[in-house]
Protein backbone atom coordinates (compact mmCIF):
# COMPACT_ATOMS: atom_id res chain seq x y z
CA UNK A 1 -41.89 -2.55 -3.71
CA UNK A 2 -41.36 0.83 -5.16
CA UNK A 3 -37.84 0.74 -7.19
CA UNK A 4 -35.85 3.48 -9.53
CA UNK A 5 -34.99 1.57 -12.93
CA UNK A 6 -32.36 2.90 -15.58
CA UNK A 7 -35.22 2.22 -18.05
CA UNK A 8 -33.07 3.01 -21.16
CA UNK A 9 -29.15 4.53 -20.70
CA UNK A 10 -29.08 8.33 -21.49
CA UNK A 11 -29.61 11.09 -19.03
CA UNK A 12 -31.26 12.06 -15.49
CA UNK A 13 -34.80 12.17 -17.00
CA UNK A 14 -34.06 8.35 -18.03
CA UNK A 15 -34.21 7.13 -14.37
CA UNK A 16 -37.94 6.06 -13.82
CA UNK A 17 -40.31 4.70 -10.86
CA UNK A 18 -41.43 1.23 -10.81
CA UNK A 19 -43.14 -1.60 -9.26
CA UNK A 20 -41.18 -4.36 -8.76
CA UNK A 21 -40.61 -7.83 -6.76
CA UNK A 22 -39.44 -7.15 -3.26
CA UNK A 23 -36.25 -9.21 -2.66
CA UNK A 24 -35.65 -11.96 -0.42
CA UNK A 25 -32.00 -13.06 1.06
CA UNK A 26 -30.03 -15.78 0.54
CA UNK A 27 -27.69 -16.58 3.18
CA UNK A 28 -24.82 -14.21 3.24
CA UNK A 29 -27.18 -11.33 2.40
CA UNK A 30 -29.15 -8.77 4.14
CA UNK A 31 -32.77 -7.53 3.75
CA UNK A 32 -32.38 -3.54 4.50
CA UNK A 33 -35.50 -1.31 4.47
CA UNK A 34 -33.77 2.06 2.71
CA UNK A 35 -34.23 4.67 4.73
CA UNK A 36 -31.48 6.81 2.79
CA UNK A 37 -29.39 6.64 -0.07
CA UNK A 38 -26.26 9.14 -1.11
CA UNK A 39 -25.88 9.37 -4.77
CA UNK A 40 -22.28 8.86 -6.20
CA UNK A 41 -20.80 9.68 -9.61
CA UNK A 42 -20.56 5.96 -9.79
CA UNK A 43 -24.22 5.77 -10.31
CA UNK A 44 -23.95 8.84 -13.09
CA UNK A 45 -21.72 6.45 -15.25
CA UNK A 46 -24.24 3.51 -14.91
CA UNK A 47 -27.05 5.56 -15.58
CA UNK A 48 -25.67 6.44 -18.99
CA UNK A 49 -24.26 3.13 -20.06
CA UNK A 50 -21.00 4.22 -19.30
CA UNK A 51 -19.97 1.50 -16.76
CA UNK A 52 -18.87 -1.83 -17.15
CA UNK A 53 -21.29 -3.38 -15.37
CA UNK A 54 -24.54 -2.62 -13.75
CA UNK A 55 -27.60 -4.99 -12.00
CA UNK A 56 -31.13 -4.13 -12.77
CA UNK A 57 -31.28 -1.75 -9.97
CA UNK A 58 -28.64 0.58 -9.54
CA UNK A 59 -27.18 2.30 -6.36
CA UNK A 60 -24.05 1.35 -4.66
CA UNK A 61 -24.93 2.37 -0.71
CA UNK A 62 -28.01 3.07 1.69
CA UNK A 63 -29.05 2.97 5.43
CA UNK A 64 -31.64 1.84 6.94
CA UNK A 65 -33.51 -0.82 9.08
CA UNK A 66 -33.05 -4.54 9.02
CA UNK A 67 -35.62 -6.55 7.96
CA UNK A 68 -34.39 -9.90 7.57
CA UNK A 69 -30.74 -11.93 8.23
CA UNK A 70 -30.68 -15.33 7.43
CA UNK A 71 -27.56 -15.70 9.07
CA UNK A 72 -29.11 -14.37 12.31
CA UNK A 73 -26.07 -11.67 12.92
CA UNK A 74 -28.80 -8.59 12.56
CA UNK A 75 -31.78 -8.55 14.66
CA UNK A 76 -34.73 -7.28 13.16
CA UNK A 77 -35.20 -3.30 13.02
CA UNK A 78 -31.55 -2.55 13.53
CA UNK A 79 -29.91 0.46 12.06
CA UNK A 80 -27.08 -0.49 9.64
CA UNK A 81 -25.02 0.98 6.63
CA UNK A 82 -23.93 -0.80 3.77
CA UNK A 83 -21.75 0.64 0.56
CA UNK A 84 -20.57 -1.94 -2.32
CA UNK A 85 -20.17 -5.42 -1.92
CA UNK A 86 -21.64 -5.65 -5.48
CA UNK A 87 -24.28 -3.01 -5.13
CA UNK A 88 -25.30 -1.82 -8.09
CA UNK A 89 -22.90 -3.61 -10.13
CA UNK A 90 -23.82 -7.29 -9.60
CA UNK A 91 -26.53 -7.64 -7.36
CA UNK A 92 -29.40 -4.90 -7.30
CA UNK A 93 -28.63 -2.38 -5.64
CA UNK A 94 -29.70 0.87 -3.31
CA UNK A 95 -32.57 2.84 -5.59
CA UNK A 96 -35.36 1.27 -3.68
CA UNK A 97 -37.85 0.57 -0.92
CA UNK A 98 -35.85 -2.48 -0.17
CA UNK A 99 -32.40 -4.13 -1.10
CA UNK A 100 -30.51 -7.26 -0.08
CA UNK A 101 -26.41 -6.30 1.13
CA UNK A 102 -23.67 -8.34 1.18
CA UNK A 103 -23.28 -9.49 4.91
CA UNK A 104 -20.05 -8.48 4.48
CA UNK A 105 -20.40 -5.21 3.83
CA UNK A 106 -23.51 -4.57 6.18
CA UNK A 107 -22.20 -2.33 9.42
CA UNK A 108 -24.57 -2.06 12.56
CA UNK A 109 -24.77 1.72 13.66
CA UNK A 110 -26.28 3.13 16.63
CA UNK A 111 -27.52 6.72 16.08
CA UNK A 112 -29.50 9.21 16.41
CA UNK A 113 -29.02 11.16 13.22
CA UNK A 114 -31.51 11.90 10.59
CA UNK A 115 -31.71 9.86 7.94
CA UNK A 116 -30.58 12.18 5.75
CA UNK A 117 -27.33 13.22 7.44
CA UNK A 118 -26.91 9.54 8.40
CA UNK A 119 -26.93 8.53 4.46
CA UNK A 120 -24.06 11.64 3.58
CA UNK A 121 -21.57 9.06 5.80
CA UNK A 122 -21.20 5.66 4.59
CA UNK A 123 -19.61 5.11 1.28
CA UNK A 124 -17.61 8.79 0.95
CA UNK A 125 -16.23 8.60 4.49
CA UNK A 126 -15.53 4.96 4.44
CA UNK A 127 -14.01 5.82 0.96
CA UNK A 128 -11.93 8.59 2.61
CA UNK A 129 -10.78 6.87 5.42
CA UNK A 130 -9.36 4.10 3.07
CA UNK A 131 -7.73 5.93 0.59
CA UNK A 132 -5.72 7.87 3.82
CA UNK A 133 -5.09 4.98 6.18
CA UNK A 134 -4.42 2.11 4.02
CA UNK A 135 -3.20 3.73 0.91
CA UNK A 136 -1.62 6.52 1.65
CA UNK A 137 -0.72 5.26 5.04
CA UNK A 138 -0.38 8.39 6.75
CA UNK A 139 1.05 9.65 9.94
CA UNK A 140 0.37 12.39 12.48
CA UNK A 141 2.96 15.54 11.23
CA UNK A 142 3.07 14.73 7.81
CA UNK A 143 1.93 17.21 4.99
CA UNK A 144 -0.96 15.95 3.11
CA UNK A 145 -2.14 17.33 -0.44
CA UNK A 146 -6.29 16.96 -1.61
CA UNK A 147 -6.56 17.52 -5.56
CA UNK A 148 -9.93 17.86 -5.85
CA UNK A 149 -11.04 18.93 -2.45
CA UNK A 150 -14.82 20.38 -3.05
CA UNK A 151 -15.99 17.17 -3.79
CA UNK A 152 -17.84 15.15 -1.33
CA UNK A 153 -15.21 12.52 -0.89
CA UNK A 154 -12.73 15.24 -0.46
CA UNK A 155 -14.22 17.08 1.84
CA UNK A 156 -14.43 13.99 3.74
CA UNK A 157 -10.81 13.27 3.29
CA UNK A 158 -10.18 17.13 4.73
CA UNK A 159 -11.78 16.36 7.59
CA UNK A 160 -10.73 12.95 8.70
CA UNK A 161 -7.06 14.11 8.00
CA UNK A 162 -7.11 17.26 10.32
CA UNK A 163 -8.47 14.32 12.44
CA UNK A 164 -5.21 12.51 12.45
CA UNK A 165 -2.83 15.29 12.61
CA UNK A 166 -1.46 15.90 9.31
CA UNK A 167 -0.94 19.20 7.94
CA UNK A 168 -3.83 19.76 4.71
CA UNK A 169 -2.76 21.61 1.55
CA UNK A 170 -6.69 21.49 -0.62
CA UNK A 171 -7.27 22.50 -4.22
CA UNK A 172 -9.92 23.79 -5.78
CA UNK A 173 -10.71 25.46 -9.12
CA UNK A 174 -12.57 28.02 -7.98
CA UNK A 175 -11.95 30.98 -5.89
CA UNK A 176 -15.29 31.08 -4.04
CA UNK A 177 -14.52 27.81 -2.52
CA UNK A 178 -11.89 28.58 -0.50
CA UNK A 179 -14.11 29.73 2.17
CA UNK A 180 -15.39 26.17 2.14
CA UNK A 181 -12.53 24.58 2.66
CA UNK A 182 -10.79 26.81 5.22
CA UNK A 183 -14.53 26.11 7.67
CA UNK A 184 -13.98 22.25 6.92
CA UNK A 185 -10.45 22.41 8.31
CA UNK A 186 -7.94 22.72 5.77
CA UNK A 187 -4.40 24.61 6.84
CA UNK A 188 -3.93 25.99 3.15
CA UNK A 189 -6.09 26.57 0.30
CA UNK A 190 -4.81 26.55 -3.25
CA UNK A 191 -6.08 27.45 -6.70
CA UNK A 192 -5.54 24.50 -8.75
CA UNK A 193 -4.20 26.39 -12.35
CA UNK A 194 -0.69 26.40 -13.26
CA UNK A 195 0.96 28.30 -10.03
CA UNK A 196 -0.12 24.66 -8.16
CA UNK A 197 3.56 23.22 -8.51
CA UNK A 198 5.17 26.65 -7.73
CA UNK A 199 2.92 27.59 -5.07
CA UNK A 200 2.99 24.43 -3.05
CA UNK A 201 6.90 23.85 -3.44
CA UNK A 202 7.54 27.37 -1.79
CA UNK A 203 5.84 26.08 0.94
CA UNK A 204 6.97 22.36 0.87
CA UNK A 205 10.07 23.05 -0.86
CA UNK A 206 11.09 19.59 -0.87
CA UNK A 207 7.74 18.26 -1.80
CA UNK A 208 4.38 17.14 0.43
CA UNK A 209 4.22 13.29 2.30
CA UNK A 210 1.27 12.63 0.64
CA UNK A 211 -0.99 13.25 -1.99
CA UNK A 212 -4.45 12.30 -2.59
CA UNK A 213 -5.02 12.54 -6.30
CA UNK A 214 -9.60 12.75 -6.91
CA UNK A 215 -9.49 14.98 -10.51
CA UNK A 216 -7.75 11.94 -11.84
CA UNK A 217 -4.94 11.09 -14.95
CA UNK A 218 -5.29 14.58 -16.49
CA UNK A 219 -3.29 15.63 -13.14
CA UNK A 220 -1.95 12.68 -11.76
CA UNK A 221 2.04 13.43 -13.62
CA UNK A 222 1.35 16.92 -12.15
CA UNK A 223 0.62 15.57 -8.27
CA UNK A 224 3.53 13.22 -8.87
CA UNK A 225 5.67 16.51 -9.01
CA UNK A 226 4.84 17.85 -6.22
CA UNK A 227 5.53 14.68 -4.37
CA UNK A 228 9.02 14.19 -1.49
CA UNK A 229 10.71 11.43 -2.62
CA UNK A 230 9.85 8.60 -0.92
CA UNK A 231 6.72 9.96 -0.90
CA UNK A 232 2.82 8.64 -1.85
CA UNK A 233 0.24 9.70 -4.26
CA UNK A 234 -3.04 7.85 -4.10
CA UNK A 235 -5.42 8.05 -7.41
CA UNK A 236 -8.99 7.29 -5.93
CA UNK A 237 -11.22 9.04 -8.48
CA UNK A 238 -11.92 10.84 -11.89
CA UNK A 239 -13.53 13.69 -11.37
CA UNK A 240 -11.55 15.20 -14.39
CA UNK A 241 -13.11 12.20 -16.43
CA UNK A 242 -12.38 8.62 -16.72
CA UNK A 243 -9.64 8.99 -18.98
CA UNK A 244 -6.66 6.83 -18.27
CA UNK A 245 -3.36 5.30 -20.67
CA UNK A 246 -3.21 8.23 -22.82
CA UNK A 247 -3.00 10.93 -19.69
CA UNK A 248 -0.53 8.97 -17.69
CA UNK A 249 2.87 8.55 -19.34
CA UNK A 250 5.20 8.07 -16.23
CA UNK A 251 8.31 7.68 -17.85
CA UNK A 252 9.08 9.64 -20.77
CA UNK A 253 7.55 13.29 -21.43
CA UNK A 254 7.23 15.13 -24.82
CA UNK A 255 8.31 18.54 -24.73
CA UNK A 256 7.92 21.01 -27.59
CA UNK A 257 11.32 22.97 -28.59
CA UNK A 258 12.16 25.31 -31.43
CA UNK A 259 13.21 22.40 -33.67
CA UNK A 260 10.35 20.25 -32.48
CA UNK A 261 9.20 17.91 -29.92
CA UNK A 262 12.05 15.93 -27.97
CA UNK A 263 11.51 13.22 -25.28
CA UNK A 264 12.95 12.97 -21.61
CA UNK A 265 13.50 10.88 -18.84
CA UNK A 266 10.79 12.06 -16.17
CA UNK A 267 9.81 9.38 -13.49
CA UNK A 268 10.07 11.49 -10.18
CA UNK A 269 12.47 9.35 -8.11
CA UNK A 270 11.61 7.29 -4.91
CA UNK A 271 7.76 8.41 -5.55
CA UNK A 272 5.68 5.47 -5.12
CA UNK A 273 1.82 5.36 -6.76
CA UNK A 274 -0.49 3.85 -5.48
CA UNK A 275 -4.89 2.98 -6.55
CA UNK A 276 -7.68 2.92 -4.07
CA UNK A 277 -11.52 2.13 -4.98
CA UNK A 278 -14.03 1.42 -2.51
CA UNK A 279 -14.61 -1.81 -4.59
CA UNK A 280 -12.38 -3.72 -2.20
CA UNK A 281 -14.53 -2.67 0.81
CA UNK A 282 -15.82 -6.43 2.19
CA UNK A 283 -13.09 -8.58 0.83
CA UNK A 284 -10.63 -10.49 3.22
CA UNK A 285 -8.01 -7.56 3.25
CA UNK A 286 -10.56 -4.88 3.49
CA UNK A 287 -13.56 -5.78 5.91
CA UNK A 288 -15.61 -2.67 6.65
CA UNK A 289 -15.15 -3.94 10.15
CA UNK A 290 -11.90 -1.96 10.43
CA UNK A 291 -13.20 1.21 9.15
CA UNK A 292 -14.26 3.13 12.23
CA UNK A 293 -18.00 4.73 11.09
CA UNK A 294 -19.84 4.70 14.05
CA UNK A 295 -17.38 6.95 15.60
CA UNK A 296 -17.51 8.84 12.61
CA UNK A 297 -21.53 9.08 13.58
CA UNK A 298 -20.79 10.24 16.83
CA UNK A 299 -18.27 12.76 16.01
CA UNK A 300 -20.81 14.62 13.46
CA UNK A 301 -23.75 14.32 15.75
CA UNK A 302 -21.66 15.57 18.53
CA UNK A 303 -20.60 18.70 16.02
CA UNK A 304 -17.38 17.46 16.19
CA UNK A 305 -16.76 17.41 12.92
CA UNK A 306 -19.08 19.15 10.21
CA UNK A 307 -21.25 17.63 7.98
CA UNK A 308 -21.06 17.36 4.58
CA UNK A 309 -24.64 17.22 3.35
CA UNK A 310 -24.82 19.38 0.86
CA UNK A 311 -28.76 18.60 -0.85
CA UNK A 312 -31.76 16.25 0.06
CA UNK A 313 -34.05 15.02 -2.26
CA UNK A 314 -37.11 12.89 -1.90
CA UNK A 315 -37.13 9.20 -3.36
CA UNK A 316 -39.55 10.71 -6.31
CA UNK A 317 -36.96 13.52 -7.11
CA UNK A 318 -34.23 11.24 -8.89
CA UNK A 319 -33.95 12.72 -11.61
CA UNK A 320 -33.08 16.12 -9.71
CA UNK A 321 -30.74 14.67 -7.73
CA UNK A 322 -28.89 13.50 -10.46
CA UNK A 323 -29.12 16.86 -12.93
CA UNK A 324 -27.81 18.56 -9.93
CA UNK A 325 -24.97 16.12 -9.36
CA UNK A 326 -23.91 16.77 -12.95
CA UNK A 327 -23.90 20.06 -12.90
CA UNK A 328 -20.93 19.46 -10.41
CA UNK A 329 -22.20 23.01 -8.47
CA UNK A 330 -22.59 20.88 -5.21
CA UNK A 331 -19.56 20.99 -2.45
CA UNK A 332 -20.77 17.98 -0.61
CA UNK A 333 -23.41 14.99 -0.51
CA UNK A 334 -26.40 15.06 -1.98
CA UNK A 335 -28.98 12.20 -0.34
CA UNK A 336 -32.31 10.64 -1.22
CA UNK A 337 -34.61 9.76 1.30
CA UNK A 338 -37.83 7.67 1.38
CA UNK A 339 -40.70 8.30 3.43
């Protein structure tokens, strides 16, 4: 089979088409045929040697056809989805004609989408939808805050969120975005500079329910601020960089006086933090079974809820697909396909 190998760490151009073994499954894995992949910064940190650990073949989700279950829960030729589980990290993973999934993290769809909208769902929704409903653990009514709401996985969390009833605050750094956000659902729209604190707390002046922190720990102590008391903020991604101990310093803050720097008390009371990563998807307290994506399917083939494909590239194009994820230009998924 045709794969994509990280021949050497280093950039886009580093990613290169090869022939390879096609895999066989062992029991408790799935042959898939890849129809589709979605490409995830994840796979951006592996490709240049910046993740901890990475299988010969990366790519962390895919759909596509079933081509073999030793188990015998699959038949052959059925659609399925299937995001982490060790994709990409321990076992190879998505960037190829063929891959063998975790049977735990394998999920039987029935759909009519194309391939390429079918492939912007799986691991940013699923991602989404865990990071609101067992993280954050959020109600119908309550106020709900997106830092970094232009990417894919927040535009996702927008959407599913208007879904359950809450009232969306989204950020973004850019003004021509706003648009964007406003036609994927969101109630309020801010510019994420230093009015954020003042700007939100004039409109929650006690503070929102619930935040769901994507830039990361350059603005987590910031989204902790703008927290109610007794309220949640979930940090499920870095898009501000993976930077971490030296940007989150919860209980004592320098500030910078006349006769120099003096240190304070500042752990926002009652506010509870909390971590989500898709990682956990498959294991005993997180089965993908409980993750509703095939009525996330039918709601965006039905129109009703909007897509989030943002790009599609062809399996050949790799390289483009990830210069163009870097370039962090793109509000939504981009998705490879193979013929």
């Amino acid at each position: 089979m045709k794969a994509i190998l990280v021949e050497t760490p280093g950039g886009p151009d580093n990613l290169g088409i090869k022939t390879v073994n096609k895999p066989r499954p062992t029991l408790g894995q799935v042959l898939i045929e890849v129809k589709a992949f979605g490409i995830n910064r994840a796979e951006l940190y592996m490709r240049a040697g910046d993740w901890p650990e990475i299988a010969g073949i990366i790519g962390i989700e895919c759909v596509g056809l079933v081509r073999d279950d030793p188990s015998g829960t699959f038949r052959n030729g059925q659609k399925v989805a299937t995001f982490m589980g060790g994709l990409g990290r321990t076992i190879n993973g998505s960037y190829a004609e063929y891959t063998c999934a975790s049977l735990s993290n394998v999920v039987p769809i029935d759909t009519e989408l194309e391939w390429n909208a079918f492939a912007s769902v799986p691991e940013t929704f699923a991602s989404a939808w865990g990071a609101l409903h067992w993280a954050l653990k959020v109600e119908k009514g309550q106020s709900l805050l997106i830092r970094g709401a232009t990417s894919a996985f927040g535009l996702a969390a927008v959407i599913l969120a208007k879904q359950s009833g809450l009232s969306v605050i989204a950020t973004t750094r850019s003004v021509q975005k706003v648009e964007l956000l406003n036609k994927m659902g969101a109630d309020h729209v801010f510019i994420d500079d230093a009015r954020l604190v003042k700007e939100t707390r004039q409109l929650f002046p006690h503070g929102v329910d619930r935040v769901l922190e994507l830039v990361g720990s350059t603005t987590l102590m910031n989204s902790i601020k703008l927290t109610a008391s007794k309220g949640i903020v979930c940090m499920a991604g870095f898009l501000g960089g993976r930077t971490f101990p030296d940007r989150f310093v919860p209980f004592v803050e320098k500030r910078l006086k006349k006769k120099g720097p003096t240190f304070g008390i500042n752990l926002p009371q009652g506010v509870r933090v909390a971590f989500f990563a898709s990682s956990v998807f498959g294991t005993k307290h997180f089965p993908v079974s409980q993750i509703p994506l095939q009525q996330i399917v039918n709601d965006m083939a039905a129109n009703h809820i909007p897509s989030i494909l943002a790009k599609t590239y062809q399996f050949e194009e790799i390289a483009q697909a990830h210069h163009l994820m870097e370039t962090d230009t793109v509000n939504g998924k981009i998705v490879v396909v193979l013929k």
